[in-house]
Protein backbone atom coordinates (compact mmCIF):
# COMPACT_ATOMS: atom_id res chain seq x y z
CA UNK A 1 9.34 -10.52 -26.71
CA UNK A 2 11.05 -6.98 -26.07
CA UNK A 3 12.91 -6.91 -22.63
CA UNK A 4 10.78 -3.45 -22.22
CA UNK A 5 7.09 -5.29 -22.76
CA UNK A 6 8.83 -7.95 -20.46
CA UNK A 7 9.10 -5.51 -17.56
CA UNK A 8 5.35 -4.87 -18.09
CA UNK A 9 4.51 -8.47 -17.15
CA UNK A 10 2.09 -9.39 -14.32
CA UNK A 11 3.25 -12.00 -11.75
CA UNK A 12 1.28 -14.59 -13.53
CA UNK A 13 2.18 -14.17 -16.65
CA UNK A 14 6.14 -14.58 -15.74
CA UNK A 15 4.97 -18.02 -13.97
CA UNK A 16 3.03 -19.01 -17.26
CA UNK A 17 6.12 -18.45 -19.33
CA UNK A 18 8.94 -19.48 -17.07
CA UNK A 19 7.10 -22.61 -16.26
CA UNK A 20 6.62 -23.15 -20.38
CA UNK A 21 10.55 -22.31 -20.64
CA UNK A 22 8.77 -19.68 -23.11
CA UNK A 23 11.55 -17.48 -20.72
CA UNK A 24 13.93 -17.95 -18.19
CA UNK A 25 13.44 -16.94 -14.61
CA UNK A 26 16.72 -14.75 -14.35
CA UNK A 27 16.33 -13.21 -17.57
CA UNK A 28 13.20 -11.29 -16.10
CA UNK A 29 15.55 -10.40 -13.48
CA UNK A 30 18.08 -8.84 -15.32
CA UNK A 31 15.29 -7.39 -17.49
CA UNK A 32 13.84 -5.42 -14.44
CA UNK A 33 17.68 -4.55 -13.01
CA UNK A 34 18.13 -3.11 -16.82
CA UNK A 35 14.84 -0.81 -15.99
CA UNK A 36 16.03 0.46 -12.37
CA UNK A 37 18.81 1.44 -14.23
CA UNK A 38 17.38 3.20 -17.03
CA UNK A 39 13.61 4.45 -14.98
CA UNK A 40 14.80 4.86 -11.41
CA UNK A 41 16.57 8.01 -11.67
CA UNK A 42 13.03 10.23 -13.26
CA UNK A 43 11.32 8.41 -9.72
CA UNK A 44 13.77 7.61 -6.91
CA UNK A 45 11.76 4.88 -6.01
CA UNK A 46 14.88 2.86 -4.67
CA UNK A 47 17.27 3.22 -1.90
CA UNK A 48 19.02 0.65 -2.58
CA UNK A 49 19.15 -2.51 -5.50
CA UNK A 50 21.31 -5.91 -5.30
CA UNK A 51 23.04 -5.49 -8.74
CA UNK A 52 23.41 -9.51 -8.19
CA UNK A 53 19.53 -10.33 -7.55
CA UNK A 54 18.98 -13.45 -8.52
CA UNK A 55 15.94 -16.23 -8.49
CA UNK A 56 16.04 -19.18 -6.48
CA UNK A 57 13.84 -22.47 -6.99
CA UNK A 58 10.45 -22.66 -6.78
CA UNK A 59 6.79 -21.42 -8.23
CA UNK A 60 8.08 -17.85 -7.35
CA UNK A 61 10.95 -17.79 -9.72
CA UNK A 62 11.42 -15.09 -12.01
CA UNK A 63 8.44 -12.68 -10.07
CA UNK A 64 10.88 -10.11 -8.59
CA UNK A 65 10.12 -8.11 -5.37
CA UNK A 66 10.86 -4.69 -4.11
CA UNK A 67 10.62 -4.07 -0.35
CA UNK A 68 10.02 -1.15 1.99
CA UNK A 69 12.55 0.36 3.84
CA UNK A 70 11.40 -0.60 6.87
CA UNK A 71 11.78 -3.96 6.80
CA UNK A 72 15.04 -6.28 7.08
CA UNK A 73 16.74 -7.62 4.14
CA UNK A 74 19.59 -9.55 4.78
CA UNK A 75 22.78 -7.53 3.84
CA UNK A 76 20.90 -4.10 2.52
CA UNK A 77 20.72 -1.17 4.34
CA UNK A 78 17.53 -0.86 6.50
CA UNK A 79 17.32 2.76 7.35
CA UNK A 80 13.61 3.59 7.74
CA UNK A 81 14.17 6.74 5.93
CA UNK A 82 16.51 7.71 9.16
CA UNK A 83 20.03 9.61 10.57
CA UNK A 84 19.53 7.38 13.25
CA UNK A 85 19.82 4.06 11.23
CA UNK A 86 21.70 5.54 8.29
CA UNK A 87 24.64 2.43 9.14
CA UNK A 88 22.58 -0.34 9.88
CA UNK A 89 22.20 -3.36 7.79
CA UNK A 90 19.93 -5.96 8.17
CA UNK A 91 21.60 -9.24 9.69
CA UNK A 92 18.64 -11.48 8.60
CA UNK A 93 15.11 -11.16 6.00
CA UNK A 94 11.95 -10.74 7.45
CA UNK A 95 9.37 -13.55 7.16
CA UNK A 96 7.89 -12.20 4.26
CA UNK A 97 11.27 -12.34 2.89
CA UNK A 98 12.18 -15.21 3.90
CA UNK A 99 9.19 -16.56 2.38
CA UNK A 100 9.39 -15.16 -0.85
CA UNK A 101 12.92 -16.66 -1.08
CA UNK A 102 11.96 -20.31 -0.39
CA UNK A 103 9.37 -19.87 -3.26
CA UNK A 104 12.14 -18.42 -5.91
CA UNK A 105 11.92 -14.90 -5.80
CA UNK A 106 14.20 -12.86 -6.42
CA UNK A 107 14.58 -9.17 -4.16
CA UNK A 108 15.58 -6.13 -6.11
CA UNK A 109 16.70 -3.99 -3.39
CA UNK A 110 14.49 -1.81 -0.41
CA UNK A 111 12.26 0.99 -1.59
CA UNK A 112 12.01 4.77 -0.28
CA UNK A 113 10.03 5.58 2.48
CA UNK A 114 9.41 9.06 5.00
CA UNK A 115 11.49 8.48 7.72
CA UNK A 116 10.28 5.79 10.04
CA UNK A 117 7.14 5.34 7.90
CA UNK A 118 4.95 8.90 9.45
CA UNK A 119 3.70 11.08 6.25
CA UNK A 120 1.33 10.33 3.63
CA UNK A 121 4.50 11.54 1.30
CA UNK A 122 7.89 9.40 0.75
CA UNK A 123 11.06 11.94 1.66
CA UNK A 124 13.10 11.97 3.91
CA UNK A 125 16.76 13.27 5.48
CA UNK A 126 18.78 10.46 3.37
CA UNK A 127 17.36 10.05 -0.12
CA UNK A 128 16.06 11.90 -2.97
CA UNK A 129 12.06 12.31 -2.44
CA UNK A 130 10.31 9.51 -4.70
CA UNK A 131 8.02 11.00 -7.73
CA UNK A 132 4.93 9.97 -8.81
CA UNK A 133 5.36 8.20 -12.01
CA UNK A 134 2.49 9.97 -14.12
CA UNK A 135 3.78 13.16 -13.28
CA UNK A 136 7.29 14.71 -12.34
CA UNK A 137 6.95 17.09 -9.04
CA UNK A 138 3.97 15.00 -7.29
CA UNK A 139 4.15 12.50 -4.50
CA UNK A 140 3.44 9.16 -5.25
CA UNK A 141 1.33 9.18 -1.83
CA UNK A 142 3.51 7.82 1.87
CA UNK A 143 4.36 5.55 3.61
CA UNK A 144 4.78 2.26 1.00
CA UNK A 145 5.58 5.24 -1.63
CA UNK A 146 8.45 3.96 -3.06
CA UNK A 147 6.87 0.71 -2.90
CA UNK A 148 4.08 2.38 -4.94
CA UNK A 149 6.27 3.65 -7.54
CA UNK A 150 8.23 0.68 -8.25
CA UNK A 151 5.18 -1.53 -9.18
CA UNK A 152 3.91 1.38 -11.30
CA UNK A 153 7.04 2.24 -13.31
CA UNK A 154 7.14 -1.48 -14.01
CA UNK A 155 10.81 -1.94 -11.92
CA UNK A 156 9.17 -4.68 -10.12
CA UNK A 157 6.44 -7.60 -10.03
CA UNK A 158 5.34 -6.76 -6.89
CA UNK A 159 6.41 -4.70 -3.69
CA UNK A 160 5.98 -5.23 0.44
CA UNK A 161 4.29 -2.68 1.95
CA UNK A 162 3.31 -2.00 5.59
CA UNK A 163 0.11 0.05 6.27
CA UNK A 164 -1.18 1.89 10.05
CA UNK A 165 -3.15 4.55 9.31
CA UNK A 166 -3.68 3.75 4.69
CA UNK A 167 0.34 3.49 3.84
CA UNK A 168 -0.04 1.03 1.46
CA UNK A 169 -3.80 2.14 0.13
CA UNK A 170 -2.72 5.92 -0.12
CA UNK A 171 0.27 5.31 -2.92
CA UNK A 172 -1.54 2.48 -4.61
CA UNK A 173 -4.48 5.23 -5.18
CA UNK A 174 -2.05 7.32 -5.86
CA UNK A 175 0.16 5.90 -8.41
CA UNK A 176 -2.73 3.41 -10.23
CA UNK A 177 -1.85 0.42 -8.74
CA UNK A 178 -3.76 -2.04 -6.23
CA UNK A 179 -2.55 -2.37 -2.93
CA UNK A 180 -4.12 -5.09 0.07
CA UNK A 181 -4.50 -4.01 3.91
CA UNK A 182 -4.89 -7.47 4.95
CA UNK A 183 -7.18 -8.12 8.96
CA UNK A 184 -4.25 -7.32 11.69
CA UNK A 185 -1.96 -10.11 12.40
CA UNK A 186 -3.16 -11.86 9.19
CA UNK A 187 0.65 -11.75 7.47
CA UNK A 188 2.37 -13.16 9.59
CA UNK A 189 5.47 -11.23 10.85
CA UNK A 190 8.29 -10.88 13.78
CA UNK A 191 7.66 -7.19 14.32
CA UNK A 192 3.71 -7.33 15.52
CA UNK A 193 2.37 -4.41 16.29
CA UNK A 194 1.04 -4.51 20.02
CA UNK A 195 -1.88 -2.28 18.87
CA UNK A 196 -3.03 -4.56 16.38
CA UNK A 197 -2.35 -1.02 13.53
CA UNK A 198 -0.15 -1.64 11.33
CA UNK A 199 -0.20 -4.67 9.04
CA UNK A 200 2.01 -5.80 5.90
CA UNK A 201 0.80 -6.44 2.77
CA UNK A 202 1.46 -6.21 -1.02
CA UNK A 203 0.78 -3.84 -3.67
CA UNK A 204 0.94 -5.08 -7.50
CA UNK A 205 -0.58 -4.19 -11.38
CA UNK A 206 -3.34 -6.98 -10.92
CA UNK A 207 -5.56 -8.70 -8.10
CA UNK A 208 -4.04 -12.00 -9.41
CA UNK A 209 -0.65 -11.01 -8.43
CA UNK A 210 -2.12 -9.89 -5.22
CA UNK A 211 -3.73 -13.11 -4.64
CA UNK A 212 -0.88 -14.98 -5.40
CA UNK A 213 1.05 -13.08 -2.94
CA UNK A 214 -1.19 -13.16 -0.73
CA UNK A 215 -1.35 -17.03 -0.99
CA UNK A 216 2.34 -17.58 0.00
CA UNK A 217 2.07 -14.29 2.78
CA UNK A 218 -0.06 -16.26 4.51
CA UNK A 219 1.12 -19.30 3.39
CA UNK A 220 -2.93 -20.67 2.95
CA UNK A 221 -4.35 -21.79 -0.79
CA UNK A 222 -6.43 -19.79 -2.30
CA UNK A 223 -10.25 -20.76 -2.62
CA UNK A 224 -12.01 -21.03 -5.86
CA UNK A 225 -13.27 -17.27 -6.48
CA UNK A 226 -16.38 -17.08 -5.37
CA UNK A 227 -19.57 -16.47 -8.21
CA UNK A 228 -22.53 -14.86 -6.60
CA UNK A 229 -24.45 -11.98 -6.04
CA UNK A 230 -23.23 -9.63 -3.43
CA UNK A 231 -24.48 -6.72 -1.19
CA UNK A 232 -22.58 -3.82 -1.49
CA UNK A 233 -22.82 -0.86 0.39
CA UNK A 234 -21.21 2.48 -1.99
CA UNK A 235 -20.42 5.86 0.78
CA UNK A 236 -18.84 8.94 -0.61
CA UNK A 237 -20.33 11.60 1.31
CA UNK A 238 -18.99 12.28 4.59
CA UNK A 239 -18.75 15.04 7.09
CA UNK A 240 -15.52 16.75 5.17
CA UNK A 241 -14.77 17.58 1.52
CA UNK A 242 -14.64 15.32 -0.80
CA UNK A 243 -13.59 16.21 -4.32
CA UNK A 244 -15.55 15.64 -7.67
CA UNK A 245 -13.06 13.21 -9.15
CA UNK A 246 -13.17 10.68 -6.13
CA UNK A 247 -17.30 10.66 -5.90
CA UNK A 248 -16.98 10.16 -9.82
CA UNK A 249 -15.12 6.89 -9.74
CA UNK A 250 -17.52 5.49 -6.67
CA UNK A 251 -20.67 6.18 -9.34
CA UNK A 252 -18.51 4.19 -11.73
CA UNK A 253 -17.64 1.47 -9.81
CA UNK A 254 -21.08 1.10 -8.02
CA UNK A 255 -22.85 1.06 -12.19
CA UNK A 256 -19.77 -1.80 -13.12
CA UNK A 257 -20.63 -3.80 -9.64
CA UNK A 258 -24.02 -3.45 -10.62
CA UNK A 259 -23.29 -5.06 -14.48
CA UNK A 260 -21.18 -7.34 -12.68
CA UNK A 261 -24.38 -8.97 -11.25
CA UNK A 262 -24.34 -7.25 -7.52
CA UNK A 263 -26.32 -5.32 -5.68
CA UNK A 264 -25.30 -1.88 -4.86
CA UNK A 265 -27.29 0.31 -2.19
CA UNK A 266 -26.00 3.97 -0.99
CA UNK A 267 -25.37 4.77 2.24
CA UNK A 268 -24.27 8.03 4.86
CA UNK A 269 -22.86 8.69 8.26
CA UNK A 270 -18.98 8.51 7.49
CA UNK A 271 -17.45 10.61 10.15
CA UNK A 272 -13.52 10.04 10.65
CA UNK A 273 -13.20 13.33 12.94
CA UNK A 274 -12.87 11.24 16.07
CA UNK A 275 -10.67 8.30 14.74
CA UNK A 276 -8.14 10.70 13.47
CA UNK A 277 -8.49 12.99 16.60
CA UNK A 278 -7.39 9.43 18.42
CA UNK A 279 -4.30 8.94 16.21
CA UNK A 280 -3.03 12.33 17.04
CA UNK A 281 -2.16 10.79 19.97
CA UNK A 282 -1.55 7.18 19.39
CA UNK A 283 0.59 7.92 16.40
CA UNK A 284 3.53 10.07 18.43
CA UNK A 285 3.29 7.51 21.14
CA UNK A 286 4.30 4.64 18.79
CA UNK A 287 7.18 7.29 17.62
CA UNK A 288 8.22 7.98 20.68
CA UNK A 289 8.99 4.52 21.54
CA UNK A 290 11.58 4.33 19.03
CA UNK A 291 15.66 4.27 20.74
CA UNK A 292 17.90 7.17 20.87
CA UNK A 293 17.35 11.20 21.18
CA UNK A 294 15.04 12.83 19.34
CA UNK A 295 17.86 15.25 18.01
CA UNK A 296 19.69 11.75 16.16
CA UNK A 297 15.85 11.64 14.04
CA UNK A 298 15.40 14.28 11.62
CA UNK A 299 13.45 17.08 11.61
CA UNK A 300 9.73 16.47 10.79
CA UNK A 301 9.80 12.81 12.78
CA UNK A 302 12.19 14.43 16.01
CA UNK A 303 9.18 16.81 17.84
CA UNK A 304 6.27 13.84 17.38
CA UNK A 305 9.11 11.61 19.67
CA UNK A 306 9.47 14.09 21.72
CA UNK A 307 5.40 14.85 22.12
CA UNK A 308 5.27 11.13 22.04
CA UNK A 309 7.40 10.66 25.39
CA UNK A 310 5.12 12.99 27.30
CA UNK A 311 1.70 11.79 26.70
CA UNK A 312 1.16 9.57 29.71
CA UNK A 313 0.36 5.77 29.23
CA UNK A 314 -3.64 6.50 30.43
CA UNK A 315 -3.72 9.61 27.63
CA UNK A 316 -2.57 6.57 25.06
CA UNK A 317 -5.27 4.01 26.05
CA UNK A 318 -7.97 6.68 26.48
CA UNK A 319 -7.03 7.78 23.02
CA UNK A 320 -5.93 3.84 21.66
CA UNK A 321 -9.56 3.12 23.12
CA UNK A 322 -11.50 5.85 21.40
CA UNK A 323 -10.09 5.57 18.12
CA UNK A 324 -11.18 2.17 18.25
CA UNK A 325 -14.99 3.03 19.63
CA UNK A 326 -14.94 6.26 17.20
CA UNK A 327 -14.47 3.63 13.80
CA UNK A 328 -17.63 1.36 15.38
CA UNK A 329 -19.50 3.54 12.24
CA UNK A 330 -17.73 1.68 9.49
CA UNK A 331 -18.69 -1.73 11.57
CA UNK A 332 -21.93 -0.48 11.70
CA UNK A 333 -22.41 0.56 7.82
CA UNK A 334 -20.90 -3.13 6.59
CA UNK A 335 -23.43 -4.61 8.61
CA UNK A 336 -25.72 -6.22 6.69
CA UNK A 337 -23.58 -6.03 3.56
CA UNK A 338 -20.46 -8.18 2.25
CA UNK A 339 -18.55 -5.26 1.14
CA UNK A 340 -18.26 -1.37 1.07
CA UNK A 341 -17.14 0.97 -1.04
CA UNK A 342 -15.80 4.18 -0.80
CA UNK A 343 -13.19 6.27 -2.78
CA UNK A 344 -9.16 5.71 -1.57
CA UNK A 345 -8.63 9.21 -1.28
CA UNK A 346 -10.88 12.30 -1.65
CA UNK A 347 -8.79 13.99 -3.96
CA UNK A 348 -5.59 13.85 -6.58
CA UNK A 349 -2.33 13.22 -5.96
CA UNK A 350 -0.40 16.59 -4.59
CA UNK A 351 3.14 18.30 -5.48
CA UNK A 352 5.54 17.06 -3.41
CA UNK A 353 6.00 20.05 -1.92
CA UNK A 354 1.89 20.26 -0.88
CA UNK A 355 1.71 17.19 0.70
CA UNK A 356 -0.62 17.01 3.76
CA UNK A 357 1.28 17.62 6.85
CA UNK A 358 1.30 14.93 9.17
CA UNK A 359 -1.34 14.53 11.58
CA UNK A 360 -2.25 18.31 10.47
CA UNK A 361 -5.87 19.01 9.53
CA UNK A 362 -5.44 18.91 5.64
CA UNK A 363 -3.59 15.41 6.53
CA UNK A 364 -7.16 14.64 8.28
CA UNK A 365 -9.36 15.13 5.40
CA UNK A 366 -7.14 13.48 3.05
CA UNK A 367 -7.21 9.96 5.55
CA UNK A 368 -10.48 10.66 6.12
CA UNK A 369 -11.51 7.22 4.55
CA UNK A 370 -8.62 4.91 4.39
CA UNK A 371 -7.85 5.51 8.47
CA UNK A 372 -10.97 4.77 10.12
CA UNK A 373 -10.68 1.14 8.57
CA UNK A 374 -6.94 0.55 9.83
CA UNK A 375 -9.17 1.06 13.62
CA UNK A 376 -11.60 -0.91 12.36
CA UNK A 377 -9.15 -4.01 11.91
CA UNK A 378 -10.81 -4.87 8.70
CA UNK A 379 -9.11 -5.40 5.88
CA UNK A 380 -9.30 -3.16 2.34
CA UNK A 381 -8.40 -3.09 -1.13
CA UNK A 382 -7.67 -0.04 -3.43
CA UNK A 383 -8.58 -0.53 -7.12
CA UNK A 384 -7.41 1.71 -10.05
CA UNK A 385 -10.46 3.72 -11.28
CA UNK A 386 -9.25 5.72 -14.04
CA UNK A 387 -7.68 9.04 -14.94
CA UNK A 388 -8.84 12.62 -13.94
CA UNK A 389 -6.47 15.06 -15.66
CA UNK A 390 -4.02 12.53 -16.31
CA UNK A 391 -3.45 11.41 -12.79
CA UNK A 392 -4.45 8.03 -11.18
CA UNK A 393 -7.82 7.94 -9.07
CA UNK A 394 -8.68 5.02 -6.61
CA UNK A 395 -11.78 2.89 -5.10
CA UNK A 396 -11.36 1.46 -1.95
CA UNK A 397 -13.31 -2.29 -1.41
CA UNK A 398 -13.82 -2.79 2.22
CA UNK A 399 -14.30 -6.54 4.22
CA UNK A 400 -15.39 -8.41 7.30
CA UNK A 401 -12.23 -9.62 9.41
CA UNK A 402 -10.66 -12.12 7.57
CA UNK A 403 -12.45 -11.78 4.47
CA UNK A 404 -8.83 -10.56 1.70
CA UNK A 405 -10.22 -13.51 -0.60
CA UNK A 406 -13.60 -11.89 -1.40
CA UNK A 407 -12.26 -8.70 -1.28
CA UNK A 408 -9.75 -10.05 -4.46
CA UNK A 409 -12.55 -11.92 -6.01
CA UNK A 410 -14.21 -9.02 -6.13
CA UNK A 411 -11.24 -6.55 -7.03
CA UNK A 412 -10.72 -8.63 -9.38
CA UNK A 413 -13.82 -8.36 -11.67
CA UNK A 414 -13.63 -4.50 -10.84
CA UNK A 415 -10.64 -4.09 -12.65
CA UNK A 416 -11.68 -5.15 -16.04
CA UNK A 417 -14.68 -3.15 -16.50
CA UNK A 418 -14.36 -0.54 -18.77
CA UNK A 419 -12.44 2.22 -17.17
CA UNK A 420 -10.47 0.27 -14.09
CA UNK A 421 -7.69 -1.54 -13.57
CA UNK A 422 -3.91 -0.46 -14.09
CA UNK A 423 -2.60 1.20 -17.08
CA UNK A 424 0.98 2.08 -17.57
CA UNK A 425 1.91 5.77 -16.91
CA UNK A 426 3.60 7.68 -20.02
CA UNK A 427 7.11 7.60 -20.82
CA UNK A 428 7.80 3.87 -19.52
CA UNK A 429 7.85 1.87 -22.41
């Protein structure tokens, strides 16, 4: 096997061949490290790689992980994207980490992020912005971005991502990979968030490799898939714009659900308006808890702190409280069916320069369906559905609470009808 095709390998397939000796577990190590080196400069995906990364024992070894900035890796730099933590280095790993060591992963290094995770972009005061893989000049969607980009340029099995208001759904739509919002508090972690937001999950080339990271996340087994019928509720008209591209791939993926043996019924009444009127409130609060001046943050993150310090705690609950009320629609529409679906993002990838401004009203529309599920606390998938001029469109699969392993199940015969699922962008061989 070329070293190149080897860097192409799903999760599974590394564990197949490893545990047939077919390969060895650091060679596929070294293999990606050789691909950083040669890919990483055209995306700027990484802020940082252990030259030395190397696999450890267990039915993880030879799967190699990239992980976001924002969380601890002993020894690397964990900067957030930030002047303030430009110097600090983690002093221990995180659980997931931690937990992807004891299994035999290996960790490549921390991927880019915007700093302290706030933009649907990835750049920031201390690194080069990250690139969209498929095209040179666009974003590869914020905040998991670089997380995004590794998985698609092949420099990784799989990457951590961390996802409040569609971080980890927005680049995986973005960059044609598939990326898992698991329920709140589902991974576990020792940073919760007290608002029950943000959650951490994993974006990969396959819903196998998400299941199997998934599996050791959580640290459960995974159930048989399940083999029945569903009810499936498809939405892609709302009260904003919504481009042609994005209600395209829903009509696909409704007609391959439908060949896939389920039952697919339409449905209206998605309005996000009030959810992300909410976060334009809750959002700067979270900032503003952060240490330090605003004027050691840089420049786009410095004047949310700032707004974020002034907003009383009753304006935060008021606002914390109607975000939550305001998303009771999407409860409402999955009742009565096991899963929705609605497109990731209602329209292409944008220049990096373009990208939405955060918590401005072009950054509303462009949230408008990933961010009303994050206040829903229900957990979501986004699925790879094809090319529109050349650049990656995405599904999102939405769940009850608790409900990732239906959502993969599911995911997982989406992506190989004709027309879904990953596919490598040009000029990685």
């Amino acid at each position: 096997m070329r070293n190149d095709e080897e860097g192409w390998l799903t999760a599974k397939e590394v564990q197949r061949l490893v545990r047939a000796g077919e390969v060895a577990a650091q060679d596929m190590v070294d293999d990606q490290l050789r691909r950083i080196r040669r890919y990483d400069g055209r995306v700027h995906a990484y802020c940082h790689v252990d030259d030395r990364a190397s696999v450890g024992q267990g039915p993880l070894a030879g799967i190699t992980i990239a992980v976001k900035d924002t969380e601890p890796v002993i020894g690397m730099p964990w900067t957030a994207g930030s002047p303030k933590f430009r110097n600090r280095v983690a002093e221990q790993d995180s659980l997931q980490v931690r937990t992807a060591r004891e299994r035999g992963a290996a960790i490549l290094g921390k991927v880019n992020t915007p700093e302290l995770a706030a933009a649907v972009g990835t750049t920031n005061p201390l690194f080069p912005a990250t690139e969209n893989p498929w095209r040179p000049g666009l974003s590869p969607g914020g905040s998991s971005g670089g997380s995004g980009a590794a998985v698609a340029a092949g420099l990784c099995s799989m990457a951590f991502g961390s996802d409040m208001g569609g971080s980890i759904r927005v680049p995986a739509a973005s960059c044609g990979v598939l990326g898992l919002r698991p329920s709140p508090m589902r991974v576990p972690t020792e940073q919760p968030d007290p608002i029950r937001l943000s959650v951490h999950g994993p974006l990969a080339r396959s819903a196998l490799d998400l299941r199997i990271a998934f599996e050791f996340l959580i640290g459960e087994i995974a159930p048989e898939p399940q083999d029945r019928p569903l009810s499936i509720i498809a939405i892609d008209e709302t009260s904003m714009s919504v481009g042609p591209a994005a209600k395209a791939a829903v009509d696909r993926a409704a007609a391959a659900l439908e060949a896939a043996g389920h039952h697919v019924v339409r449905g209206r009444g998605w309005t996000p308006e009030v959810v992300a009127r909410a976060y334009k409130t809750v959002r700067p609060v979270t900032l503003g808890a952060y240490p330090g001046e605003p004027s050691e943050y840089g420049p786009d993150v410095a004047p949310l702190i700032e707004e974020g310090r002034r907003i009383s705690g009753t304006d935060f609950v008021a606002a914390l409280e109607s975000g939550i009320n305001g998303a009771g629609f999407v409860h409402d529409r999955l009742h009565g069916h096991d899963l929705m679906l609605t497109p990731t993002l209602p329209s292409p990838p944008r220049p990096i320069d373009q990208v939405p401004a955060f918590l401005g009203d072009d950054w509303t529309e462009y949230t408008q369906f990933v961010l009303p599920v994050s206040f829903a606390g229900l957990p979501a998938i986004s699925v790879p559905a094809g090319l529109d001029d050349g650049l990656p469109v995405g599904v999102q699969l939405v769940a009850a609470y608790r409900r990732e392993w239906l959502l993969l199940d599911v995911a997982a015969q989406l992506e190989v009808a004709q027309g879904f699922g990953f596919q490598r962008p040009p000029g990685y061989d």
